[in-house]
Protein backbone atom coordinates (compact mmCIF):
# COMPACT_ATOMS: atom_id res chain seq x y z
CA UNK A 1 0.00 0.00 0.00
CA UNK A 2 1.30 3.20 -0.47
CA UNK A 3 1.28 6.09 1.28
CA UNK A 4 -0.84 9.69 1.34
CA UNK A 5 -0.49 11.88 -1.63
CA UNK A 6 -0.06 15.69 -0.44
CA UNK A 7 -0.05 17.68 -4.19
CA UNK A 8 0.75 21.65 -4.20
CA UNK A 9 -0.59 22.96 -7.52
CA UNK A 10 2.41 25.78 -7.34
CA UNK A 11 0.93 27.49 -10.47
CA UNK A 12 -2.37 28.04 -8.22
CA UNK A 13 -0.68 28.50 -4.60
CA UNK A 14 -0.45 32.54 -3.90
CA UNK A 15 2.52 31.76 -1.05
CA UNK A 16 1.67 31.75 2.79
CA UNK A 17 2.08 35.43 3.08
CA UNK A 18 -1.06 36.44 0.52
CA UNK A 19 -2.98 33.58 2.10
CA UNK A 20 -1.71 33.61 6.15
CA UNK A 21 -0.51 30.19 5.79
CA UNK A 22 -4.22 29.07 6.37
CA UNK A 23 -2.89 25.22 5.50
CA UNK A 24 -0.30 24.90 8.72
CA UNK A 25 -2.86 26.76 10.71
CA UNK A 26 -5.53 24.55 10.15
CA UNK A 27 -2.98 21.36 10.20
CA UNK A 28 -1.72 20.15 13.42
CA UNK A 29 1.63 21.78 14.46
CA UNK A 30 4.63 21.17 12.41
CA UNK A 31 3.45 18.85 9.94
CA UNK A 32 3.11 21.57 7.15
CA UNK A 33 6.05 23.66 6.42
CA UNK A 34 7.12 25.92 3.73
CA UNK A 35 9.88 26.17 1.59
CA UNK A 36 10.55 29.16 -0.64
CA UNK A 37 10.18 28.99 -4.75
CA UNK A 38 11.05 31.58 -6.61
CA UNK A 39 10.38 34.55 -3.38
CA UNK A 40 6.63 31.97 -2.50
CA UNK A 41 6.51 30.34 0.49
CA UNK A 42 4.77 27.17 -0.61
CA UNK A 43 3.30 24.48 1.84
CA UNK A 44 5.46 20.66 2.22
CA UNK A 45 4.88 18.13 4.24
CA UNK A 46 7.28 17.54 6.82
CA UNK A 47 6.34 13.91 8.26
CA UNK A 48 3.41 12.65 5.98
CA UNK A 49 3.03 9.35 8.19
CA UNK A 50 1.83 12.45 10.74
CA UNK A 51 -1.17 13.31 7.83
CA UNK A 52 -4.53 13.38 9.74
CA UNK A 53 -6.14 12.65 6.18
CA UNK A 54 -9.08 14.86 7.28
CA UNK A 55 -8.55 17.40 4.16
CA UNK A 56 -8.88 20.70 6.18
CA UNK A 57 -5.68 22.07 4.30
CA UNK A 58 -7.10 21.17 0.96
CA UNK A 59 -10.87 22.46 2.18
CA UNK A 60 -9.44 25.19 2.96
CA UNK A 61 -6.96 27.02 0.81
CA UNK A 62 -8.32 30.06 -0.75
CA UNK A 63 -7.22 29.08 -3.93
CA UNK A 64 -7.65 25.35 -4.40
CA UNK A 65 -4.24 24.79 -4.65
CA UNK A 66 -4.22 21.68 -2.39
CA UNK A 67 -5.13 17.78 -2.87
CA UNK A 68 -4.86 15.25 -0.67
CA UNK A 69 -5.03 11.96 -1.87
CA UNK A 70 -5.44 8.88 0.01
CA UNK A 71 -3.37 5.73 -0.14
CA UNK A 72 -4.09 3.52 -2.83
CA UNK A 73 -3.87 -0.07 -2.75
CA UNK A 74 -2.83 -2.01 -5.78
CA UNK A 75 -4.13 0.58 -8.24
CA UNK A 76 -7.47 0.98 -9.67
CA UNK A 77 -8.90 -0.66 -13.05
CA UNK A 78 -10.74 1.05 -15.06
């Protein structure tokens, strides 16, 4: 099984300053950090096995820049 998918659509994502870093607030401490691209702070996962899977960060951005996806085992057919 593999594990939680945490995606950061950086085209979308405005940078914790524009937004207030609404995605580590609403996370439990220290699990979402941010690293700087290009003069953005945008949102990383520190410890993913920490995830609460409860989508607040992706319900929650302003911008929809967020998804969460949950582990997948063996794959889907389609």
């Amino acid at each position: 099984m593999s594990e939680i998918q945490f995606i950061v659509n950086k085209e979308l994502c405005i940078g914790a300053n524009a937004c207030g870093g609404i995605c580590a607030r609403i996370c439990p401490p220290d699990i979402i950090e941010y690293i700087d691209e290009d003069g953005k702070k945008v949102p990383c996962i520190s410890e993913i096995e920490l995830c609460m899977k409860d989508h607040g960060c992706q319900n929650n951005c302003p911008v929809k820049a967020i998804t969460v996806l949950p582990p997948q085992e063996g794959g889907r057919n389609f």
